[in-house]
Protein backbone atom coordinates (compact mmCIF):
# COMPACT_ATOMS: atom_id res chain seq x y z
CA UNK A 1 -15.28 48.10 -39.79
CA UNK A 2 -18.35 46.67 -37.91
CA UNK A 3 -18.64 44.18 -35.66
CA UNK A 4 -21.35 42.26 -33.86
CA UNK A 5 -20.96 40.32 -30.78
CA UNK A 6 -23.77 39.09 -27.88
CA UNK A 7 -23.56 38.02 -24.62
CA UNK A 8 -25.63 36.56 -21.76
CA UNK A 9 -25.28 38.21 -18.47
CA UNK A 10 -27.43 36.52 -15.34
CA UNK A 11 -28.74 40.04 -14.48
CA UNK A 12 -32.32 41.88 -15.60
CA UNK A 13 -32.50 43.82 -18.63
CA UNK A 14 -32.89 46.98 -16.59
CA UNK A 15 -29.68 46.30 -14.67
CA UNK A 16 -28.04 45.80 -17.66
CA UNK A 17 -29.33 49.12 -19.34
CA UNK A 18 -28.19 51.00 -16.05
CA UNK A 19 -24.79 49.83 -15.85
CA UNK A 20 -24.32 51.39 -18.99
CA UNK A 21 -26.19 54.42 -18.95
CA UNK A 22 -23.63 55.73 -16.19
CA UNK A 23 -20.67 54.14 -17.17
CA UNK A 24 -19.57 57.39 -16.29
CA UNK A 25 -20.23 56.47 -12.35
CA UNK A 26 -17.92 53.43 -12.50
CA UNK A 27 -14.17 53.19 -11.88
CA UNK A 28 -12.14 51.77 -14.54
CA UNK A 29 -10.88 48.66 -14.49
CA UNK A 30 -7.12 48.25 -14.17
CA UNK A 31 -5.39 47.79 -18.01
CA UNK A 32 -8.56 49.88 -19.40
CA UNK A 33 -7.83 51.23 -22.46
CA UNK A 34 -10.62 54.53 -21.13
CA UNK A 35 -8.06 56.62 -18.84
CA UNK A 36 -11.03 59.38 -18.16
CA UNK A 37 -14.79 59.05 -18.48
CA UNK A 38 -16.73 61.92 -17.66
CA UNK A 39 -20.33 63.20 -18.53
CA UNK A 40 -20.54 66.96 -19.92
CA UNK A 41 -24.12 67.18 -19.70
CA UNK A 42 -25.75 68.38 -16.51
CA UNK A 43 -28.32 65.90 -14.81
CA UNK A 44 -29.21 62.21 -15.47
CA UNK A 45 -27.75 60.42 -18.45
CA UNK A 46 -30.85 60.38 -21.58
CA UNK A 47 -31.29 60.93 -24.86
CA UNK A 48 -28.40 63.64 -26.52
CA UNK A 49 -26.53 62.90 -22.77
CA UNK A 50 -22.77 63.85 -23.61
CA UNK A 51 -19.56 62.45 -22.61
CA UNK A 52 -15.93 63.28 -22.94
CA UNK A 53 -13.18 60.35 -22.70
CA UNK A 54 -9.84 60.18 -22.80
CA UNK A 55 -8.21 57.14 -24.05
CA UNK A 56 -4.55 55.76 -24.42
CA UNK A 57 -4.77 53.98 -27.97
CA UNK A 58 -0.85 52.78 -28.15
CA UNK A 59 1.96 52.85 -25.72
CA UNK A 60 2.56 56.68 -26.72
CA UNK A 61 -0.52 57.93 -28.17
CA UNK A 62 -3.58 59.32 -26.36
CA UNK A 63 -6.51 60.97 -27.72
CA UNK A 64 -10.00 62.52 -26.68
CA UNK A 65 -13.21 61.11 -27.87
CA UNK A 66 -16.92 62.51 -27.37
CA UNK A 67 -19.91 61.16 -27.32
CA UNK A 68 -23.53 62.07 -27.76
CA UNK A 69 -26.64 59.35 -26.35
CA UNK A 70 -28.51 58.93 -29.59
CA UNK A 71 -31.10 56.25 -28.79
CA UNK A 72 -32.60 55.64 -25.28
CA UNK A 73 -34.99 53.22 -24.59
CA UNK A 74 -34.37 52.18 -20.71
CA UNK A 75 -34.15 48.20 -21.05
CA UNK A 76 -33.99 48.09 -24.24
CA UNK A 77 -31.94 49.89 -26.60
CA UNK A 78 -28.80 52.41 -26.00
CA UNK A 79 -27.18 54.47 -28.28
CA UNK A 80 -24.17 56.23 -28.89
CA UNK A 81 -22.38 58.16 -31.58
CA UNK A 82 -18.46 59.19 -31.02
CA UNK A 83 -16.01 61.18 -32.74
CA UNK A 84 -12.35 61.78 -32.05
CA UNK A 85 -8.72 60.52 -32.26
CA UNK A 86 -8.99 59.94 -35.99
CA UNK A 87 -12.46 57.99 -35.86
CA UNK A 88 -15.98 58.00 -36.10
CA UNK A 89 -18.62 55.22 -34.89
CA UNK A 90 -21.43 54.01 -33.72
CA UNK A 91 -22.39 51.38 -30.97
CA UNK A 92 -26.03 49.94 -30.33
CA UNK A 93 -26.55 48.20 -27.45
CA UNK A 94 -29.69 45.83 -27.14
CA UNK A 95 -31.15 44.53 -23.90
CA UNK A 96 -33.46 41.61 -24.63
CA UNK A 97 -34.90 39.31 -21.37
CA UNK A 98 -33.44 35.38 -21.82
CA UNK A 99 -33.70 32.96 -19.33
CA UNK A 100 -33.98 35.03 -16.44
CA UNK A 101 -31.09 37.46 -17.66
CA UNK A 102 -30.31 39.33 -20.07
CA UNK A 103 -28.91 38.79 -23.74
CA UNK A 104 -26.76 41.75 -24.47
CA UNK A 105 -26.06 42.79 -28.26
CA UNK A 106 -23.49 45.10 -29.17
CA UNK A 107 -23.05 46.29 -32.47
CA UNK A 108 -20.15 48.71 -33.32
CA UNK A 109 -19.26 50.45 -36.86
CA UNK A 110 -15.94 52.07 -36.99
CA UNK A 111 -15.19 54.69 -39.60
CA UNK A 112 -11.40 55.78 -39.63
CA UNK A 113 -10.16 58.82 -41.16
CA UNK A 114 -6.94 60.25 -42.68
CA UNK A 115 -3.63 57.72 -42.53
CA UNK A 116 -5.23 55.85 -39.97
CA UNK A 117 -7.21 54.53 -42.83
CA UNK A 118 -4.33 52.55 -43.43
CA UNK A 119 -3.60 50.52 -40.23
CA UNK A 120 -7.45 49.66 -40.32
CA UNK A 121 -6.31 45.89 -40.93
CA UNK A 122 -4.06 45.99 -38.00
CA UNK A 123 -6.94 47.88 -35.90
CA UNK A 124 -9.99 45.93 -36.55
CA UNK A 125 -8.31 42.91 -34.99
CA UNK A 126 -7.47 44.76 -32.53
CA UNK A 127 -10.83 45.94 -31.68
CA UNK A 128 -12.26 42.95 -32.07
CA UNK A 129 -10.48 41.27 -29.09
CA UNK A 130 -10.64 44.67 -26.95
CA UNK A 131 -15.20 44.83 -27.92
CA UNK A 132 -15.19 41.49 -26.95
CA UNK A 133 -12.81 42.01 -23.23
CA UNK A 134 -15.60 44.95 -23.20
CA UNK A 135 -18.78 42.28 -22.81
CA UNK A 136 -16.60 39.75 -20.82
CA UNK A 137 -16.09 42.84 -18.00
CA UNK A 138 -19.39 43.84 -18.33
CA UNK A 139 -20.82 40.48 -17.68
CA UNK A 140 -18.22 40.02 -14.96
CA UNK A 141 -18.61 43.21 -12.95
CA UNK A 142 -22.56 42.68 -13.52
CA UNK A 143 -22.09 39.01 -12.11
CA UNK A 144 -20.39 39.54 -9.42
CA UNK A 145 -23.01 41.08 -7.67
CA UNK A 146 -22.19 44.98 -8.68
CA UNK A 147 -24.91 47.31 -7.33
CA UNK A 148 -26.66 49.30 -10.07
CA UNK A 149 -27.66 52.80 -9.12
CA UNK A 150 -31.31 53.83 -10.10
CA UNK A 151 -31.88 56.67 -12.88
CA UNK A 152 -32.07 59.79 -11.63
């Protein structure tokens, strides 16, 4: 499965960039599918930064997934390969200046594995609404003034 989905978010590249870099930092939003988000890797988030999550995927299923910073290029590109709960993918984020914000690219490719294989129809809509929910908070906590912490 892949998708590919953009955004515009009245914030700086940079801003943008940092939000994401410690999503770890950030309380989840109420209804998020994330219930934990924590970073395993001592000091500030970079390149080969690890995380550990752990997600409720259906009413009675939960699962782990970690993930490993594979591209990081403050303002401009973040990367992130993740493994667990039956999957494998990748998401690319790009941070390009527009207007006096910030045009936000995310591209995701989902690989699933075992009988999941078989519900991919069913998932891949799902995911699509739940990627895009993803931009529409980020652009929404972004906009609404959230404060940004600098890199450590």
């Amino acid at each position: 499965m892949h998708f590919d989905m953009s955004m515009a978010i009245c914030r700086s590249p940079e801003d943008v960039f940092g939000f994401l870099r410690d999503k770890h930092k950030y309380p989840q939003k109420s209804g998020s599918p994330v219930l934990v988000l924590e970073q395993t890797t001592p000091g500030p988030a970079g390149l080969g930064t690890r995380c550990r999550e752990f997600v409720q995927m259906l009413p009675f299923v939960r699962g782990e997934i970690i993930s490993v910073v594979t591209c990081f290029e403050p303002g401009g590109r973040l990367e992130e390969d993740f493994e667990g709960a039956g999957m494998i993918w990748h998401l690319a984020y790009r941070f390009v200046g527009e207007d006096g914000g910030t045009r936000l690219t995310q591209q995701e490719t989902v690989r699933t594995r075992g009988l999941l294989r078989l519900l991919e129809p069913l998932m891949e809509r799902m995911l699509s609404r739940q990627l895009c929910k993803r931009l529409e908070t980020i652009k929404a906590v972004l906009e609404s003034g959230w404060a940004v912490a600098e890199g450590d």
